[in-house]
C-alpha atoms as a PDB file:
ATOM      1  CA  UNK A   1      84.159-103.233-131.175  1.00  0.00           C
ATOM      2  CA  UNK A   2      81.710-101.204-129.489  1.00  0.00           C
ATOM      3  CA  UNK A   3      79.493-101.772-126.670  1.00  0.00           C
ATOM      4  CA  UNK A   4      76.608-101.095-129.107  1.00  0.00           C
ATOM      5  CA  UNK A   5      77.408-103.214-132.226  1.00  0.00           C
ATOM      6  CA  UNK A   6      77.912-106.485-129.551  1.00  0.00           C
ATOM      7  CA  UNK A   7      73.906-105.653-128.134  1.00  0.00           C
ATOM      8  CA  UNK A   8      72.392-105.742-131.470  1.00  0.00           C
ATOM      9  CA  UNK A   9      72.667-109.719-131.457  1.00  0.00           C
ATOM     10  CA  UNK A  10      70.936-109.907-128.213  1.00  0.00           C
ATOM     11  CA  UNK A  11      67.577-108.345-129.434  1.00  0.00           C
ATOM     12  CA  UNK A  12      65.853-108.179-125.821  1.00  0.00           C
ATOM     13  CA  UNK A  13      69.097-106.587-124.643  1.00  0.00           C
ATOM     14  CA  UNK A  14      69.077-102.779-124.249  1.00  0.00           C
ATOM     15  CA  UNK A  15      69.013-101.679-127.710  1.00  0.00           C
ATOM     16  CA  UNK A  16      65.052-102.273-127.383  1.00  0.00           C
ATOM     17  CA  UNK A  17      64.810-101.323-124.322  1.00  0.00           C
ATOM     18  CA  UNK A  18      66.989 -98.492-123.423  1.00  0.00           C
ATOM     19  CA  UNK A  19      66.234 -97.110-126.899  1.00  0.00           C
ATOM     20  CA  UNK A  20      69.954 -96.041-127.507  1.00  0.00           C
ATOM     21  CA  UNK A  21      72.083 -96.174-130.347  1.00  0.00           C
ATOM     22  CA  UNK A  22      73.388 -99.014-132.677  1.00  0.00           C
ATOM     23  CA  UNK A  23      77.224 -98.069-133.454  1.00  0.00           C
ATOM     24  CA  UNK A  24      77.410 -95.323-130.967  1.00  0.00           C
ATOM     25  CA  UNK A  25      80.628 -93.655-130.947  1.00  0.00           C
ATOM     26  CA  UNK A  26      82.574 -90.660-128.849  1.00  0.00           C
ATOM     27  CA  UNK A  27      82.814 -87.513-130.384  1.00  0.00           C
ATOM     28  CA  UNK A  28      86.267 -86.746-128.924  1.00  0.00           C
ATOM     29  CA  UNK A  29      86.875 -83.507-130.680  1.00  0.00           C
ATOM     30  CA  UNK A  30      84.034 -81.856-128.624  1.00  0.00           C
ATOM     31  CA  UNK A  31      86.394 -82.547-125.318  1.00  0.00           C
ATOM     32  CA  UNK A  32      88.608 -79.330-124.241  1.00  0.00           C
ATOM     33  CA  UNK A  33      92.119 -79.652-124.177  1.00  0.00           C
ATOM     34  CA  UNK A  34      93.266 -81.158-120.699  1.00  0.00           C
ATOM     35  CA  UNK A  35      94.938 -78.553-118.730  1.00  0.00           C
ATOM     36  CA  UNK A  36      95.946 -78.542-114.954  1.00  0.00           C
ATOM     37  CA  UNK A  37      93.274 -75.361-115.147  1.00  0.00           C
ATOM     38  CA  UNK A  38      90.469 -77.193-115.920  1.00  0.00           C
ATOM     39  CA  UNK A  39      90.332 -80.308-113.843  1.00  0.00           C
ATOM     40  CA  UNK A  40      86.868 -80.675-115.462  1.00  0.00           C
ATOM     41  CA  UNK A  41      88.370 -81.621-118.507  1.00  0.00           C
ATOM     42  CA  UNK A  42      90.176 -84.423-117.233  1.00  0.00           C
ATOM     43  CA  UNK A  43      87.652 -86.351-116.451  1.00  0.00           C
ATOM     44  CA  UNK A  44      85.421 -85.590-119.546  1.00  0.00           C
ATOM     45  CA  UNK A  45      88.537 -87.147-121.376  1.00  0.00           C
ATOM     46  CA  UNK A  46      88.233 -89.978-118.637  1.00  0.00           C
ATOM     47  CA  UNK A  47      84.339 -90.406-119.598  1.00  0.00           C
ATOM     48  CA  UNK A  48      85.365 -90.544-123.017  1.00  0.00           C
ATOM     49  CA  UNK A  49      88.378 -93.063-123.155  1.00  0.00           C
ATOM     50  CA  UNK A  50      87.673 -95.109-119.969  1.00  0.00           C
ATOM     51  CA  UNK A  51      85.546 -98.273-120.200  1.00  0.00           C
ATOM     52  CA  UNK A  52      82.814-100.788-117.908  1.00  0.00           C
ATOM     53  CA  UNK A  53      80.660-103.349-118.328  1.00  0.00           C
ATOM     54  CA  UNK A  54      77.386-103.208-116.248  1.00  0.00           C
ATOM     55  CA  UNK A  55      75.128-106.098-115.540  1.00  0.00           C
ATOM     56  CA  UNK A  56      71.813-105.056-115.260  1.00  0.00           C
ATOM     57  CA  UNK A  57      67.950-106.822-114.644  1.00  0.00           C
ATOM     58  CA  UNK A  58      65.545-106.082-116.987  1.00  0.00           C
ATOM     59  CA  UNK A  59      62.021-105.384-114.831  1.00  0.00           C
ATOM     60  CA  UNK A  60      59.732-107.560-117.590  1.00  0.00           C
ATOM     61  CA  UNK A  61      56.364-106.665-116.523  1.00  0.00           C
ATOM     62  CA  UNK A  62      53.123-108.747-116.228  1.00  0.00           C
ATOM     63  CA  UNK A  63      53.021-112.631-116.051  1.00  0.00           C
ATOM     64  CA  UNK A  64      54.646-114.767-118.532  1.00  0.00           C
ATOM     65  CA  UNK A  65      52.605-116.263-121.361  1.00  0.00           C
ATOM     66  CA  UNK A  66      51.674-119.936-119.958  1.00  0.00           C
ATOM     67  CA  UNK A  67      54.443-122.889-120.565  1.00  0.00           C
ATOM     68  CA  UNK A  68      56.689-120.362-120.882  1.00  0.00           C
ATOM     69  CA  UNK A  69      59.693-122.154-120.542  1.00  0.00           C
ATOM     70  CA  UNK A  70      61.975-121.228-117.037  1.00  0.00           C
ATOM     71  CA  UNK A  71      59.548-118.302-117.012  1.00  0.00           C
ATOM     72  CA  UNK A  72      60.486-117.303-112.982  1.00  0.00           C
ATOM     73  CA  UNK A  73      64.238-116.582-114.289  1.00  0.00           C
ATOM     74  CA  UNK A  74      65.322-113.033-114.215  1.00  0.00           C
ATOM     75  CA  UNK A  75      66.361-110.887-117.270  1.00  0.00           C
ATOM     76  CA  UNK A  76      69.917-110.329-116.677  1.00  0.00           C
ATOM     77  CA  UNK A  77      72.259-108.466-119.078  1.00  0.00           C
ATOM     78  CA  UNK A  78      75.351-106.816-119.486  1.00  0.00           C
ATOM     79  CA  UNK A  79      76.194-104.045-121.548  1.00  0.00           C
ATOM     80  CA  UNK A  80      79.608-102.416-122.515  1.00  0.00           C
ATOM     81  CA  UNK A  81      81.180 -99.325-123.432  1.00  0.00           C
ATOM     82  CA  UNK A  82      83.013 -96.409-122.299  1.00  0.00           C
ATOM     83  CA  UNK A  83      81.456 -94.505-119.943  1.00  0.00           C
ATOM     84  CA  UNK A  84      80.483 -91.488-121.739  1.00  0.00           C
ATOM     85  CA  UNK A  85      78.523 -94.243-124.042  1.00  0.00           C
ATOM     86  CA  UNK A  86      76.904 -95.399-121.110  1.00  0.00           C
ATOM     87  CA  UNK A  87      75.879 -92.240-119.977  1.00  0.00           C
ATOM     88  CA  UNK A  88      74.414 -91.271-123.084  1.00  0.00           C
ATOM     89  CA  UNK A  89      72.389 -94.683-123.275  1.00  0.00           C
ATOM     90  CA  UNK A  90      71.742 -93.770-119.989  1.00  0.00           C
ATOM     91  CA  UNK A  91      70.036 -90.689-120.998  1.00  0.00           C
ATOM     92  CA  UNK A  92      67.634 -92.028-123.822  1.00  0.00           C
ATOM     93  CA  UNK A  93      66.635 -94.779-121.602  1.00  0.00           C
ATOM     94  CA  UNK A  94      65.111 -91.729-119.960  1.00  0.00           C
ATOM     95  CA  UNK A  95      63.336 -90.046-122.711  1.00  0.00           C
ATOM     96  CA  UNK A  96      60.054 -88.866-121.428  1.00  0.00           C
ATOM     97  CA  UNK A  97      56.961 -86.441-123.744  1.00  0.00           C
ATOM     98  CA  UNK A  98      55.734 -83.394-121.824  1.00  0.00           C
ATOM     99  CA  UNK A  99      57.208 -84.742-118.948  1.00  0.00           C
ATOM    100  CA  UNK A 100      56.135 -88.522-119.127  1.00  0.00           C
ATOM    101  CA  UNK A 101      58.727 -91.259-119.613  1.00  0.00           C
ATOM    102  CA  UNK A 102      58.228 -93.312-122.636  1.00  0.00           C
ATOM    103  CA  UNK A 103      59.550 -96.491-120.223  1.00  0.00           C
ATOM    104  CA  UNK A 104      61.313 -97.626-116.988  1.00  0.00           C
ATOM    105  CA  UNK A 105      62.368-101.120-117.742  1.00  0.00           C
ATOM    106  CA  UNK A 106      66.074 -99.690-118.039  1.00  0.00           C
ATOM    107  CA  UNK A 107      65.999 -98.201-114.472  1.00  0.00           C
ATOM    108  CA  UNK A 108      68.212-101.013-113.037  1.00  0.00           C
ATOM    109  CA  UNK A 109      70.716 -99.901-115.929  1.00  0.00           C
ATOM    110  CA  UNK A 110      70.229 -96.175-114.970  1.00  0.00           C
ATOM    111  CA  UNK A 111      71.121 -96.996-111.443  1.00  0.00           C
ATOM    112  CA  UNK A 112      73.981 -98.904-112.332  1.00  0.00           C
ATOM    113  CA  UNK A 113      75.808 -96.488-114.870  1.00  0.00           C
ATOM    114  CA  UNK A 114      75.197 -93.651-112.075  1.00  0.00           C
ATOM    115  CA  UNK A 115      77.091 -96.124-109.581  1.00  0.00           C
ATOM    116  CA  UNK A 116      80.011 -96.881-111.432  1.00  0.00           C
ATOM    117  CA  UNK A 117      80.272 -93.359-113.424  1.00  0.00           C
ATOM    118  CA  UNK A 118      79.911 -91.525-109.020  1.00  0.00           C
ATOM    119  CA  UNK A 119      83.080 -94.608-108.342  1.00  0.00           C
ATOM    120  CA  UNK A 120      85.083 -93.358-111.271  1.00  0.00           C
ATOM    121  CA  UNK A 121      84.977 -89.667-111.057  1.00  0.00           C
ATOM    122  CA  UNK A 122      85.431 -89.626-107.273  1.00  0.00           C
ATOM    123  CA  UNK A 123      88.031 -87.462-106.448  1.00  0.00           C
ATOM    124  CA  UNK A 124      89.373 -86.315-102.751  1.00  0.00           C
ATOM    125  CA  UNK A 125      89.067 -82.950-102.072  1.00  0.00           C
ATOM    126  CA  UNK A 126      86.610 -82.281-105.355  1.00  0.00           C
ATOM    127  CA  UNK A 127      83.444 -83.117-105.708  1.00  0.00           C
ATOM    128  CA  UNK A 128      82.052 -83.936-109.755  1.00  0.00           C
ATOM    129  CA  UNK A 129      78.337 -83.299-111.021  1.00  0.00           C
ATOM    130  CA  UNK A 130      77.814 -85.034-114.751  1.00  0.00           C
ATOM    131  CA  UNK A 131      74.847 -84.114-116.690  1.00  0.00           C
ATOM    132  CA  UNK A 132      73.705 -85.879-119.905  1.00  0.00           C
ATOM    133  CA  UNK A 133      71.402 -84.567-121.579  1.00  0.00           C
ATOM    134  CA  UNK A 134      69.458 -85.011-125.401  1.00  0.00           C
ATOM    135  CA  UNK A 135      66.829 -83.326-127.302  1.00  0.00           C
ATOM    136  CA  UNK A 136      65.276 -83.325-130.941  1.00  0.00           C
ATOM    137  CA  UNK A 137      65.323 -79.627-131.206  1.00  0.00           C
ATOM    138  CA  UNK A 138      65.873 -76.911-128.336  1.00  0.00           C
ATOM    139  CA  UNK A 139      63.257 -76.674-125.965  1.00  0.00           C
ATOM    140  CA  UNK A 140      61.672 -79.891-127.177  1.00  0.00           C
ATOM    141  CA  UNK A 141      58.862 -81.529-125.304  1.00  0.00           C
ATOM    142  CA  UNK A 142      60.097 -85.117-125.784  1.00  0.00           C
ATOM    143  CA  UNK A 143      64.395 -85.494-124.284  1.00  0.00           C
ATOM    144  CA  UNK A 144      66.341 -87.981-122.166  1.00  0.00           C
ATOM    145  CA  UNK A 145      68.376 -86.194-119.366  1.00  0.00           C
ATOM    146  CA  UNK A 146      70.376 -88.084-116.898  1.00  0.00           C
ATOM    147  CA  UNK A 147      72.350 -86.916-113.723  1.00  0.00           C
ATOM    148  CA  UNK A 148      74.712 -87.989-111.553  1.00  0.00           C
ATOM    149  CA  UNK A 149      75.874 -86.309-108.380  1.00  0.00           C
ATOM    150  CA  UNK A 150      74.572 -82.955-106.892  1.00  0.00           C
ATOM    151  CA  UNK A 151      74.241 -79.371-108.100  1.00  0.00           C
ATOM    152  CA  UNK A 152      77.002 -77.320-107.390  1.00  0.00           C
ATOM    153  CA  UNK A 153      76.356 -74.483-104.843  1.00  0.00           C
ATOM    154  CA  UNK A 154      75.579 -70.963-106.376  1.00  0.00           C
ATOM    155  CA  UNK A 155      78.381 -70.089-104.472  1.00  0.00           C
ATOM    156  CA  UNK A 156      81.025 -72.315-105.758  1.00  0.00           C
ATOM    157  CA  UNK A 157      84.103 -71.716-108.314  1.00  0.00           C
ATOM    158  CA  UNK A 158      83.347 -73.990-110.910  1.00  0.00           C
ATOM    159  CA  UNK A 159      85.302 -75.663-113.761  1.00  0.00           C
ATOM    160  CA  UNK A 160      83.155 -76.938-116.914  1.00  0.00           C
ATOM    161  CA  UNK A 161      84.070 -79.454-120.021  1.00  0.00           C
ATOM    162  CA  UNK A 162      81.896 -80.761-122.329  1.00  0.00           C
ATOM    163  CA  UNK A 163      81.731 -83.850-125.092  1.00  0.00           C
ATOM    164  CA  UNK A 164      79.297 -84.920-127.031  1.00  0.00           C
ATOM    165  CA  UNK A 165      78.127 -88.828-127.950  1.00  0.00           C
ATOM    166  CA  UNK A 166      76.395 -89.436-131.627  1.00  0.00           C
ATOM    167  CA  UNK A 167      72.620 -90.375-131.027  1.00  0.00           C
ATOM    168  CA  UNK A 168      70.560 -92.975-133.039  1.00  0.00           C
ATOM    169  CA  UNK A 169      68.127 -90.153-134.694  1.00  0.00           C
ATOM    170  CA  UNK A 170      70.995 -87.917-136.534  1.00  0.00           C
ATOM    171  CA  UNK A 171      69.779 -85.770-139.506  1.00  0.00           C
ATOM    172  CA  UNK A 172      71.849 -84.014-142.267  1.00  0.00           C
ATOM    173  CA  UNK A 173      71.590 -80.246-141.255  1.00  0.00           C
ATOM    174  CA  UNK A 174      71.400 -79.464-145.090  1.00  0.00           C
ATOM    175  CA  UNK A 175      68.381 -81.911-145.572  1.00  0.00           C
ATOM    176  CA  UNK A 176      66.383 -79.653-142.699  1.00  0.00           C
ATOM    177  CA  UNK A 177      67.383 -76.207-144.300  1.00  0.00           C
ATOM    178  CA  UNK A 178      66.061 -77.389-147.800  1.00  0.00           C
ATOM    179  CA  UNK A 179      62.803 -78.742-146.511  1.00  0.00           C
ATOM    180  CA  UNK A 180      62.749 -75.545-143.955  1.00  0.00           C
ATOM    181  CA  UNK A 181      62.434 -73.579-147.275  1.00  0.00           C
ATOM    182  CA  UNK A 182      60.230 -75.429-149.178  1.00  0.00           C
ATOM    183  CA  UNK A 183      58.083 -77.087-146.317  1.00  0.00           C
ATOM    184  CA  UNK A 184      57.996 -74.278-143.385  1.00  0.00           C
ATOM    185  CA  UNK A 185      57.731 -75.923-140.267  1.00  0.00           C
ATOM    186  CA  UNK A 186      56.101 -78.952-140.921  1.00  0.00           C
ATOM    187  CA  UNK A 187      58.519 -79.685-143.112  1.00  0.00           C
ATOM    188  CA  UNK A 188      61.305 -79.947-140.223  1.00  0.00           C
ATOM    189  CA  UNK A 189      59.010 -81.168-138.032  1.00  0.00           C
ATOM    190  CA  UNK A 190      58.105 -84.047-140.250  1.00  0.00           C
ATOM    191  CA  UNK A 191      62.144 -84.789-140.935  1.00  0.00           C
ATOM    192  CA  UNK A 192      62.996 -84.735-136.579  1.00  0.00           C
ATOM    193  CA  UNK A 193      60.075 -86.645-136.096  1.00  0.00           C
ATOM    194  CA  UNK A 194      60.541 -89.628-138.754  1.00  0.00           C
ATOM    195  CA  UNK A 195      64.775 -89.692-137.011  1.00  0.00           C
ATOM    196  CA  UNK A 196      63.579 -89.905-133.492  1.00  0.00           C
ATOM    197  CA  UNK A 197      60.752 -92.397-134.118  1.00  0.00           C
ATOM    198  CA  UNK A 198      63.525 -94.961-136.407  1.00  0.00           C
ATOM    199  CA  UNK A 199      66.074 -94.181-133.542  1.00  0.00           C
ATOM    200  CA  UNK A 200      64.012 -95.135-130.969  1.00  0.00           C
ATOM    201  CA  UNK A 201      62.372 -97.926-132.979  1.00  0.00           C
ATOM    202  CA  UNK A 202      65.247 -98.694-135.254  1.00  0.00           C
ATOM    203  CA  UNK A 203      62.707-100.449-137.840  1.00  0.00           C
ATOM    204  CA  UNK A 204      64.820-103.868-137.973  1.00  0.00           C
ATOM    205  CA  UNK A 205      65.308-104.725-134.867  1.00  0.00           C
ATOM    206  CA  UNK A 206      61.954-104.051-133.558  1.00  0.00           C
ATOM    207  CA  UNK A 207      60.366-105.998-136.355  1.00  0.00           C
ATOM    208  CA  UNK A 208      62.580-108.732-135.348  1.00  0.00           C
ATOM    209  CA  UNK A 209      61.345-108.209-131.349  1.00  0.00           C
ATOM    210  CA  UNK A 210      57.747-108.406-132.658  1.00  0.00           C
ATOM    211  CA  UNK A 211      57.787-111.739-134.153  1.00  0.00           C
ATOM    212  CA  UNK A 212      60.165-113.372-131.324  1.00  0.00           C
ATOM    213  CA  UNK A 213      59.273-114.805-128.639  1.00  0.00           C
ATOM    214  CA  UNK A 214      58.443-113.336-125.027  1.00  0.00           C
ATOM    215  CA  UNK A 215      59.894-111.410-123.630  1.00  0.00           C
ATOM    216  CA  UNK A 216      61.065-109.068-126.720  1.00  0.00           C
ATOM    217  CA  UNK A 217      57.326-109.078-128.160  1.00  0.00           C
ATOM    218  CA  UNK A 218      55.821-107.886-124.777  1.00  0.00           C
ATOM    219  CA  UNK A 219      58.573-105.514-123.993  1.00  0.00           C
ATOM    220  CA  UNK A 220      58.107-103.872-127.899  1.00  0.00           C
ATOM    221  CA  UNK A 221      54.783-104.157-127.695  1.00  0.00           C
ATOM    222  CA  UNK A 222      54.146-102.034-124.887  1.00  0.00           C
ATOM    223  CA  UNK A 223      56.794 -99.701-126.104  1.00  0.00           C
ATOM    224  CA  UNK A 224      54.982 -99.303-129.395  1.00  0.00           C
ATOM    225  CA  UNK A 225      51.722 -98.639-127.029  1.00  0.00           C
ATOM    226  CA  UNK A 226      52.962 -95.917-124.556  1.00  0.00           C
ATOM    227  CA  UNK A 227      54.797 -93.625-127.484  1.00  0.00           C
ATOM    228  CA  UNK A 228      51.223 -94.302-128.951  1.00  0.00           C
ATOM    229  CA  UNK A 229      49.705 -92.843-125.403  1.00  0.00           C
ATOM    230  CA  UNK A 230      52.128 -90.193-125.150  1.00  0.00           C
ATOM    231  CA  UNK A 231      51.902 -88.587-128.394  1.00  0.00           C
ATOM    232  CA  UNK A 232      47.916 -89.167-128.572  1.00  0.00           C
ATOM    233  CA  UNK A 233      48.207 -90.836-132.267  1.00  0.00           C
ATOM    234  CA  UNK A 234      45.404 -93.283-131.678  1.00  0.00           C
ATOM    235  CA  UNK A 235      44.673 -96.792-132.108  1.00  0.00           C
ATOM    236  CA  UNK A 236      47.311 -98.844-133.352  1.00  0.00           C
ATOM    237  CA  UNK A 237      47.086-102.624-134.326  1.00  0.00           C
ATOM    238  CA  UNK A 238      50.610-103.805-132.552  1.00  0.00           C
ATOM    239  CA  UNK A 239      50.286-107.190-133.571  1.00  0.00           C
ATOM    240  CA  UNK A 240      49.074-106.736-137.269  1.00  0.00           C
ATOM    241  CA  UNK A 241      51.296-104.360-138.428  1.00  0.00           C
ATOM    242  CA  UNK A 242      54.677-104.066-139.585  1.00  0.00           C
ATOM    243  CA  UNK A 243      57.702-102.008-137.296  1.00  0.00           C
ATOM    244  CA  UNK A 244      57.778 -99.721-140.509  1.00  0.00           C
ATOM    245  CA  UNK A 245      54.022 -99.417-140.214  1.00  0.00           C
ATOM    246  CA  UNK A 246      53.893 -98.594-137.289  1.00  0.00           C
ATOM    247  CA  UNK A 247      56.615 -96.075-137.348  1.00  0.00           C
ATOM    248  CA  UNK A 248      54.964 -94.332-139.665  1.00  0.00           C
ATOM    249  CA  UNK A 249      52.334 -93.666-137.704  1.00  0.00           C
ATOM    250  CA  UNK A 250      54.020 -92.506-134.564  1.00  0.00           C
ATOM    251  CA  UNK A 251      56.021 -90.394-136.876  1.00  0.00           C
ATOM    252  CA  UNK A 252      52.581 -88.225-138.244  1.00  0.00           C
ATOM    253  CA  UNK A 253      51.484 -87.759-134.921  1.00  0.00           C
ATOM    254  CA  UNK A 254      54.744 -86.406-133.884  1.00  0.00           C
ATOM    255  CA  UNK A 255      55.425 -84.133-136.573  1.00  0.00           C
ATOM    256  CA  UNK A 256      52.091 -82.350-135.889  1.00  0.00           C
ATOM    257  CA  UNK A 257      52.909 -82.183-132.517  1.00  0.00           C
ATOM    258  CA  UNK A 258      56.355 -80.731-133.359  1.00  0.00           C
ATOM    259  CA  UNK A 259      55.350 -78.443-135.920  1.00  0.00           C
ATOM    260  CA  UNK A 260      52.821 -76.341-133.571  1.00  0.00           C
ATOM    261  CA  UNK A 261      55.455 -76.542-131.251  1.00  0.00           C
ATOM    262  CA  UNK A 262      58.252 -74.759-133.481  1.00  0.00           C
ATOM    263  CA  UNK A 263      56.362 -72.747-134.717  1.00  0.00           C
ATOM    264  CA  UNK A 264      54.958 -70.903-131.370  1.00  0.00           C
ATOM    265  CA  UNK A 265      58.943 -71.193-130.641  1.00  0.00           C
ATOM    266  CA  UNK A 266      61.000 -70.094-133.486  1.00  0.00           C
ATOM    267  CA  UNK A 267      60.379 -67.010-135.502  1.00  0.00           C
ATOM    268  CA  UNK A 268      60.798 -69.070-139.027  1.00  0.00           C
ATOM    269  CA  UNK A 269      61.503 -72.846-140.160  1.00  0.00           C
ATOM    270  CA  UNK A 270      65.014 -71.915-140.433  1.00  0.00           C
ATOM    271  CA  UNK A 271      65.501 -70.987-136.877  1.00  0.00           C
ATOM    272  CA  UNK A 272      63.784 -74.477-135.889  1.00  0.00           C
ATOM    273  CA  UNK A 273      66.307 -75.973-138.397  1.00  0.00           C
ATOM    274  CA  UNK A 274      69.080 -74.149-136.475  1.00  0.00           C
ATOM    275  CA  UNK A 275      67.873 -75.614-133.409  1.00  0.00           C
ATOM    276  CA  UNK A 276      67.854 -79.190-134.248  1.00  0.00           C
ATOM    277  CA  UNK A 277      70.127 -81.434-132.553  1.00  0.00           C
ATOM    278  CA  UNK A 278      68.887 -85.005-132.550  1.00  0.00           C
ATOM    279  CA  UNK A 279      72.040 -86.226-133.745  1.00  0.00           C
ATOM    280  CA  UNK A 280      73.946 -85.608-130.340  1.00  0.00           C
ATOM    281  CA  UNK A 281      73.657 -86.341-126.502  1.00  0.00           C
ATOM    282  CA  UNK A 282      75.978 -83.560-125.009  1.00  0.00           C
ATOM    283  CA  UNK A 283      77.647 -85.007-121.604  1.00  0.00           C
ATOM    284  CA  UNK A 284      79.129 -82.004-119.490  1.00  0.00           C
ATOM    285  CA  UNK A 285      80.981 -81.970-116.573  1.00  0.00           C
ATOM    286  CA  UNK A 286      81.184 -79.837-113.887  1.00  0.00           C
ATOM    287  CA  UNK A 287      83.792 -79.758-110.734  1.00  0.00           C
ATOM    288  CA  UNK A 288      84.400 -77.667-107.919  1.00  0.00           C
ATOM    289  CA  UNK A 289      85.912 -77.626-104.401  1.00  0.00           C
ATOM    290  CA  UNK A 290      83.467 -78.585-101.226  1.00  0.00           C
END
């Protein structure tokens, strides 16, 4: 069973909160072949197949609602996976809009998964730079990228393996060419925006953090309010309206956003079509000698 399917019974775990995938799996085909010529991808094939849990501390923030019951404890969780799945999650905790991230209470996570991923990889006499990275569409102004260790020098001989990791916000790539001809640009816009908004909201499971207890209702709350922020779509009523509601809303104000964007970057709705890729959080590897 998968790191993913086990969080979806802890609600305030880091489905909500990281915003990642429920039943999150390793594209293993997108790996190239292991050779002694491409030390890279070795350990892309060890990101893919090796495993970890990591305890983490969720950073609640505010006071607790008064009477809250052993309201000083701290938020501890542990999630588990392989490490490519980590580093994916990893990555869409750190989705930011135009720059601005849509939350930080997974940084303790994102510090954690860098940790153990920098233990794993280390290698004497090679030094490893990892680089996960997801986007709606090329060029997007809302993606999650995540790094861990440094750039290689300009100067360096480098070796280079990639592998993907499915995403929560996948679309059917004949879905976006139909609507492409029949609905221009708004028309893909409006199909990316309604996958990103249910994979980072997945309707379910953020209804069901609404009407617990605290601290899933803060934590969704405020997530609920900063997309708002971020994607300038107004007022909403948090605590009145339903997840799907509410979705629906963050989903019109992102497909305007998203169609004015494609459209000053692609020369036709099929070309944004061509560039979608919500449905994938590519992990690449680099390597190289010091």
């Amino acid at each position: 069973m998968s790191r993913a399917t086990s969080t979806v019974v802890d609600v305030t775990a880091f489905l909500l909160l990281v915003g990642a995938a429920v039943a999150v799996v390793v594209n293993g085909a997108a790996v190239e072949p292991v050779t002694t010529e491409n030390p890279a991808a070795e350990r892309t094939e060890l990101l893919a197949t090796s495993t970890a849990s990591i305890e983490y501390t969720l950073a609640v923030p505010g006071r607790p609602p008064n009477g809250t019951t052993n309201a000083t404890a701290t938020h501890t969780r542990t999630a588990h996976g392989t490490l490519a799945e980590l580093l994916a999650e990893a990555a869409m905790s750190r989705v930011s809009f135009e720059g601005h991230r849509l939350s930080r209470v997974g940084a303790g996570f994102e510090r954690h998964v860098a940790t153990t991923i920098r233990n794993r990889l280390h290698e004497r006499g090679r030094r490893t730079a990892v680089w996960a990275h997801w986007e709606p569409y090329r060029g997007s102004p809302l993606d999650g990228t995540m790094r861990v260790g440094e750039r290689p020098p300009p100067s360096a001989d480098v070796d280079a393996a990639t592998t993907t990791v499915a995403s929560p916000a996948s679309v059917r790539n004949d879905q976006l060419q139909r609507v492409a001809k029949t609905s221009g640009y708004r028309g893909v816009a409006g199909v990316v925006a309604g996958a990103v908004v249910d994979g980072l909201f997945p309707p379910q499971q953020a209804q069901l953090a609404l009407d617990g207890d605290y601290p899933d209702e803060r934590l969704m709350e405020r997530r609920y309010r900063r997309m708002r922020a971020l994607t300038r779509t107004g007022e909403l009523s948090v605590e009145s309206t339903s997840a799907s509601d509410l979705n629906a809303e963050l989903s019109a104000a992102l497909t305007e956003r998203f169609a004015t964007d494609m459209q000053r970057r692609f020369d036709s709705p099929e070309a944004a079509a061509d560039a979608v890729r919500t449905g994938n959080v590519s992990i690449t590897v680099r390597t190289w000698e010091p």
